[in-house]
Protein backbone atom coordinates (compact mmCIF):
# COMPACT_ATOMS: atom_id res chain seq x y z
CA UNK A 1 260.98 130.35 205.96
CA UNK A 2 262.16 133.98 205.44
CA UNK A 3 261.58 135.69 202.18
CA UNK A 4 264.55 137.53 201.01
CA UNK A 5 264.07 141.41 201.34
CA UNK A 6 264.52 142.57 198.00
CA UNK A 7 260.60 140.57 196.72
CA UNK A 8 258.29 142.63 198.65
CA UNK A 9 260.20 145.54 196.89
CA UNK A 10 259.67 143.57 193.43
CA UNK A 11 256.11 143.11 194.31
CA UNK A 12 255.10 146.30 194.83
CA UNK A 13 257.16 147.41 191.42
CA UNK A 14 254.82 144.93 189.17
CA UNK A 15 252.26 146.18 190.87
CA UNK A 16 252.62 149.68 189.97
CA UNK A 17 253.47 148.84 186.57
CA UNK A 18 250.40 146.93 185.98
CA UNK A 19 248.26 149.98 186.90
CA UNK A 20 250.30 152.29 184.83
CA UNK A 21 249.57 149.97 182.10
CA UNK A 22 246.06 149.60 182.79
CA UNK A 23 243.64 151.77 180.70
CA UNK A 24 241.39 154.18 182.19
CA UNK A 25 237.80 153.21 183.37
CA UNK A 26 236.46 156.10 180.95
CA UNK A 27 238.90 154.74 177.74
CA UNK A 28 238.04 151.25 178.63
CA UNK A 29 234.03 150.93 178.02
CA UNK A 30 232.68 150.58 174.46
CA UNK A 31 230.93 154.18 173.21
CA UNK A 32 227.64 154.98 173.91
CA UNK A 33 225.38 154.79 170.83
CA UNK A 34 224.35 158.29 171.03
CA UNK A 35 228.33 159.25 170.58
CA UNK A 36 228.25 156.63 167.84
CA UNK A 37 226.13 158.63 166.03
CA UNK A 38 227.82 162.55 166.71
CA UNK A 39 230.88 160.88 165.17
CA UNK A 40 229.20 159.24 162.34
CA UNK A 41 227.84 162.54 161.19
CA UNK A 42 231.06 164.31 161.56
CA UNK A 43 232.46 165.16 158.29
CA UNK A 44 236.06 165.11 157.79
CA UNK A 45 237.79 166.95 154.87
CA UNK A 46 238.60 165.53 151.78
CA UNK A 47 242.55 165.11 151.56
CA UNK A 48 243.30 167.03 148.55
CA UNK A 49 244.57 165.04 145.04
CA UNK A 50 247.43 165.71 142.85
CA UNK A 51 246.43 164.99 139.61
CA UNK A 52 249.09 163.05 138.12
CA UNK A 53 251.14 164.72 135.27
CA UNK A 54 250.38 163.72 131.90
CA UNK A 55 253.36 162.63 129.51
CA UNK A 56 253.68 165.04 126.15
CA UNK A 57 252.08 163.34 123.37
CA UNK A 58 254.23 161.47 121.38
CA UNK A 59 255.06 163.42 117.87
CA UNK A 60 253.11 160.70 115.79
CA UNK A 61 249.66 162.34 117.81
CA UNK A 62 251.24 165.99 117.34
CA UNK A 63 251.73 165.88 113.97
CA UNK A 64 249.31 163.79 112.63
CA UNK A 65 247.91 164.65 109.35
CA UNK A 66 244.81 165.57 108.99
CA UNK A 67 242.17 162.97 107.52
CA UNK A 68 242.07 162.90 103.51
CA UNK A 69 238.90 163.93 102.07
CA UNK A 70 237.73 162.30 99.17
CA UNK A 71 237.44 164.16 96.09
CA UNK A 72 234.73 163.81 93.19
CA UNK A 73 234.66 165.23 90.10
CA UNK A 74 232.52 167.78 89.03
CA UNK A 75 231.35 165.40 86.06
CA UNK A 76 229.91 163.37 88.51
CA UNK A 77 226.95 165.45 89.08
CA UNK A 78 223.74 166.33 87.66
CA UNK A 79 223.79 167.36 83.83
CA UNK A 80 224.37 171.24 83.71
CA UNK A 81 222.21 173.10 81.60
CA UNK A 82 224.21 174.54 78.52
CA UNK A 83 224.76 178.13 78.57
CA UNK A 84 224.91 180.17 75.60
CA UNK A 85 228.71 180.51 75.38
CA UNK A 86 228.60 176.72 75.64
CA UNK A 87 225.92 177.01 72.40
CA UNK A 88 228.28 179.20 70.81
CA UNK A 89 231.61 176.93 71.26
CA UNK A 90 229.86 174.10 69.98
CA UNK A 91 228.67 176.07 66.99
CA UNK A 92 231.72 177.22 65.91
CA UNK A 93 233.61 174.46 66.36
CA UNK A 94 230.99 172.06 64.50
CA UNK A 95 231.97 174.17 61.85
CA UNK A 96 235.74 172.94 61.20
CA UNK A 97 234.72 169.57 60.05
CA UNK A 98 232.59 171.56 57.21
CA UNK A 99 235.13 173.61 56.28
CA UNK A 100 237.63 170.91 55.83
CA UNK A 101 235.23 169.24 53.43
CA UNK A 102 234.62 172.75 51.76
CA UNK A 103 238.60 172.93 51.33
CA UNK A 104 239.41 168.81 50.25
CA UNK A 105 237.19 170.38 47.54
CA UNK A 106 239.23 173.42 46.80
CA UNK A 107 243.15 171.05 46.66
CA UNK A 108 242.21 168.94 44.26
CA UNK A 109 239.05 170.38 42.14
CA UNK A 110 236.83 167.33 43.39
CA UNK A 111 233.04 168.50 43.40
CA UNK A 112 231.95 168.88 47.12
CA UNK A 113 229.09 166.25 47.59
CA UNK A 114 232.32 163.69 46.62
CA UNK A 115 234.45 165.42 49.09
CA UNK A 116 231.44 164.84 51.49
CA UNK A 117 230.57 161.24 50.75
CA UNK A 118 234.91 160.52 51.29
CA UNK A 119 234.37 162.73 54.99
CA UNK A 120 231.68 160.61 55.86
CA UNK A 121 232.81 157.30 54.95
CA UNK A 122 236.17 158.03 56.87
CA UNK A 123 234.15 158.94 60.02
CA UNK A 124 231.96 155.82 59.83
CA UNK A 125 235.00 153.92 59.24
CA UNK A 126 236.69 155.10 62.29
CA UNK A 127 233.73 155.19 64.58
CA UNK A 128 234.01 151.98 66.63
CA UNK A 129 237.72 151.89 67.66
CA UNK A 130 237.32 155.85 68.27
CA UNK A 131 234.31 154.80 71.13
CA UNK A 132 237.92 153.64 73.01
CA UNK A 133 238.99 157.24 72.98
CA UNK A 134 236.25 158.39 74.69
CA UNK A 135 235.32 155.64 77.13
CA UNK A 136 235.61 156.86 80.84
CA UNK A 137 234.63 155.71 83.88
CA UNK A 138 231.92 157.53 86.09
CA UNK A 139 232.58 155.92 89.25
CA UNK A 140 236.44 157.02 89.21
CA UNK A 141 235.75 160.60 88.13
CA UNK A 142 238.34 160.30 85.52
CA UNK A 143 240.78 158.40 83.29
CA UNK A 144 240.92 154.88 85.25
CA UNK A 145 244.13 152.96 85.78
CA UNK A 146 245.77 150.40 83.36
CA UNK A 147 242.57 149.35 81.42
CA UNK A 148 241.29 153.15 80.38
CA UNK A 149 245.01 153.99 79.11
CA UNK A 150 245.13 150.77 77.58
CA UNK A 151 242.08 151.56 75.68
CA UNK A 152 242.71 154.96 74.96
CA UNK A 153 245.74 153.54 73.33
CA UNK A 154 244.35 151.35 71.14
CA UNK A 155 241.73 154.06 70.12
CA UNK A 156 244.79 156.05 69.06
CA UNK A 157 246.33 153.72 67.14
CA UNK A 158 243.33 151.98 65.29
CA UNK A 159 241.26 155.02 64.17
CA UNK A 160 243.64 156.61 61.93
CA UNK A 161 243.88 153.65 59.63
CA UNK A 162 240.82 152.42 59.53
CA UNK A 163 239.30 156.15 59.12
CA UNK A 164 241.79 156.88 56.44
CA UNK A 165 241.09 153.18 54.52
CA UNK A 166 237.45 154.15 54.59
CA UNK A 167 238.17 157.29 52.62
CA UNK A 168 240.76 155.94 50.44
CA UNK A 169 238.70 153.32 49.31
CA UNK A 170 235.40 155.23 48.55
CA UNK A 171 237.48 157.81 46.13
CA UNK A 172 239.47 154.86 44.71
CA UNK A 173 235.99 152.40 44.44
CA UNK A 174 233.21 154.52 44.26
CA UNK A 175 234.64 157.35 42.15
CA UNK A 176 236.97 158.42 39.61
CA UNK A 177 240.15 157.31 42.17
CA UNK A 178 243.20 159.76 42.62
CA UNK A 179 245.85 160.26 40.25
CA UNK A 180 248.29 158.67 42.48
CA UNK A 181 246.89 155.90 45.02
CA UNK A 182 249.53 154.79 46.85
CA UNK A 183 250.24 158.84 48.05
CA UNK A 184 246.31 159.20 48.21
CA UNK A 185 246.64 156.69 51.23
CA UNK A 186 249.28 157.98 53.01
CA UNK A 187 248.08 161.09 53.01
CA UNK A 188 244.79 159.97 54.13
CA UNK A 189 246.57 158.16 56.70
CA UNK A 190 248.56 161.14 57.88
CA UNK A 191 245.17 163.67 58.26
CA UNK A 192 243.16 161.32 59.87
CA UNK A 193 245.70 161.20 62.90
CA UNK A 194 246.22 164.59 62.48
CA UNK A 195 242.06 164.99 63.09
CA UNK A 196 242.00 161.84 65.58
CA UNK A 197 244.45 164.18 67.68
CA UNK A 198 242.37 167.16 66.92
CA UNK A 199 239.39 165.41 67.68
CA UNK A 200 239.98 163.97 70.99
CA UNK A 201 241.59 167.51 71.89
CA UNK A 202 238.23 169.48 71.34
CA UNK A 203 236.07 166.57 72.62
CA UNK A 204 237.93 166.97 75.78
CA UNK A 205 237.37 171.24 75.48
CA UNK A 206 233.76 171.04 75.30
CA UNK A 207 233.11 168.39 77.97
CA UNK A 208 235.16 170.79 80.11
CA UNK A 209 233.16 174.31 78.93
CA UNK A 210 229.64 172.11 79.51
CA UNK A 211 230.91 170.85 83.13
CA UNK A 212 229.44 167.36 82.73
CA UNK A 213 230.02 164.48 80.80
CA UNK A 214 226.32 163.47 80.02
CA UNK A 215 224.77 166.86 78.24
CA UNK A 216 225.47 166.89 75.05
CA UNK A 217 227.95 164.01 74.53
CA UNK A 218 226.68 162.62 71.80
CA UNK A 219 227.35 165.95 69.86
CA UNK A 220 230.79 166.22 71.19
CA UNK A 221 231.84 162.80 69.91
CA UNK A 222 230.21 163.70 66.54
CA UNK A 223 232.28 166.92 66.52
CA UNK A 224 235.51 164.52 67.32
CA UNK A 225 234.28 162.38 64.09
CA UNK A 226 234.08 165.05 61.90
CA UNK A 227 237.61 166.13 62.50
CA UNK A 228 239.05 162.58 61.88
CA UNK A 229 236.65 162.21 58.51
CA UNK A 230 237.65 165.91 57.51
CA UNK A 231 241.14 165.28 57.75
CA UNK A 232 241.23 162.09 56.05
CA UNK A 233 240.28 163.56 53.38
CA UNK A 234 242.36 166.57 53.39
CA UNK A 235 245.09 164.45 53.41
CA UNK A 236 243.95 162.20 50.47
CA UNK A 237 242.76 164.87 48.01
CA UNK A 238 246.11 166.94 48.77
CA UNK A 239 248.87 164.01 48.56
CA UNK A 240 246.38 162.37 45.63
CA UNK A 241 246.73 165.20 43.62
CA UNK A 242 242.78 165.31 42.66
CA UNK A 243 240.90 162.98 40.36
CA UNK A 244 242.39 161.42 37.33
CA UNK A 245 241.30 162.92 34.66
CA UNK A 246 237.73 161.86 33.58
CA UNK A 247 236.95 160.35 30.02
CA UNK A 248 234.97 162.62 27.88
């Protein structure tokens, strides 16, 4: 049987194919370990990296404000030592209390140790609810909230009467009385918020000039006292018109 003439042609073609295809001997075998280790040692270089870009910060992180520092007061630290300015303030203005008992003297003609007795009684009279006008908190460095304005309220409306009832009632009990009592207490009335205001005012001066609240602050509410008991009794000598007359 004849093969046709065209598949010894076809042969040969695969043939030739297959060793075009074929790798070379050299490419073929598996590398020698001494070539293993030349291209283990080769270093290749480092394909450079684009750092990526960063966004803009949003405008919260631009503009953010800057942390709040927390404030004390200056009463808050150590007692300051007085300096002699201080001394001097708190001379002088210990003073005004005396002089308004010197003057209740003076509107009226009452003798002075009377005028005295009425100043005193006024301030004792007044003495708790006026505590309330000078109760603070040291932890808040200042007037606190609701409950200190509360309190401070109540100071300001409780110590003129009661201050002024204490001196009103000593002239009226203890001594010869005024000529006319109901005026007496409304003018009693009328200086002892006049010196509550006064009081509170100059308490508030000298705890300032000292730089502290605990040197000294037991003078400075005295101070405040004296006003209120001073001006009680301004107020109820002047609108009292002076003693009644005194029997012979």
């Amino acid at each position: 049987m004849r093969l046709p003439a065209s598949l010894p042609s076809c042969l040969a073609s695969l043939a030739l194919l297959g060793t075009a295809l074929a790798p070379p001997p050299a490419l073929a075998r598996p590398f020698s370990p001494e070539r293993e280790t030349l291209l283990q040692n080769v270093e290749f270089p480092a394909m450079p990296v684009q750092p990526e870009p960063r966004g803009e910060a949003p405008d919260t992180e631009k503009n953010a404000p800057p942390a709040k520092t927390v404030r004390t007061s200056p009463h808050l630290a150590a007692d300051a030592p007085v300096t002699p300015g201080a001394w001097m303030m708190y001379g002088s203005l210990s003073l005004v209390p005396l002089g308004g008992v010197y003057g209740a003297s003076r509107l009226g003609g009452e003798r002075l140790w009377v005028t005295a007795a009425e100043t005193a009684a006024g301030s004792v009279a007044g003495f708790l609810p006026a505590q309330l006008l000078f109760l603070h908190s040291a932890e808040a460095g200042g007037r606190w909230a609701e409950l200190d304005v509360a309190a401070f309220g109540a100071g300001l409306v409780l110590t003129p009467p009661l201050a002024a009832l204490g001196t009103w009632g000593l002239g009226e009990l203890a001594f010869e009385g005024s000529q006319h009592r109901g005026r007496a207490f409304l003018g009693a009335l009328g200086g002892a918020a006049v010196g509550t205001l006064l009081g509170v005012a100059v308490h508030g001066l000298l705890e300032e000039v000292v730089d502290n609240r605990g040197t000294l602050g037991w003078f400075r509410k005295y101070i405040a006292l004296g006003f209120i008991g001073s001006g009680a009794t301004v107020g109820y000598q002047w609108a009292g018109g002076g003693p009644r007359l005194r029997p012979r």
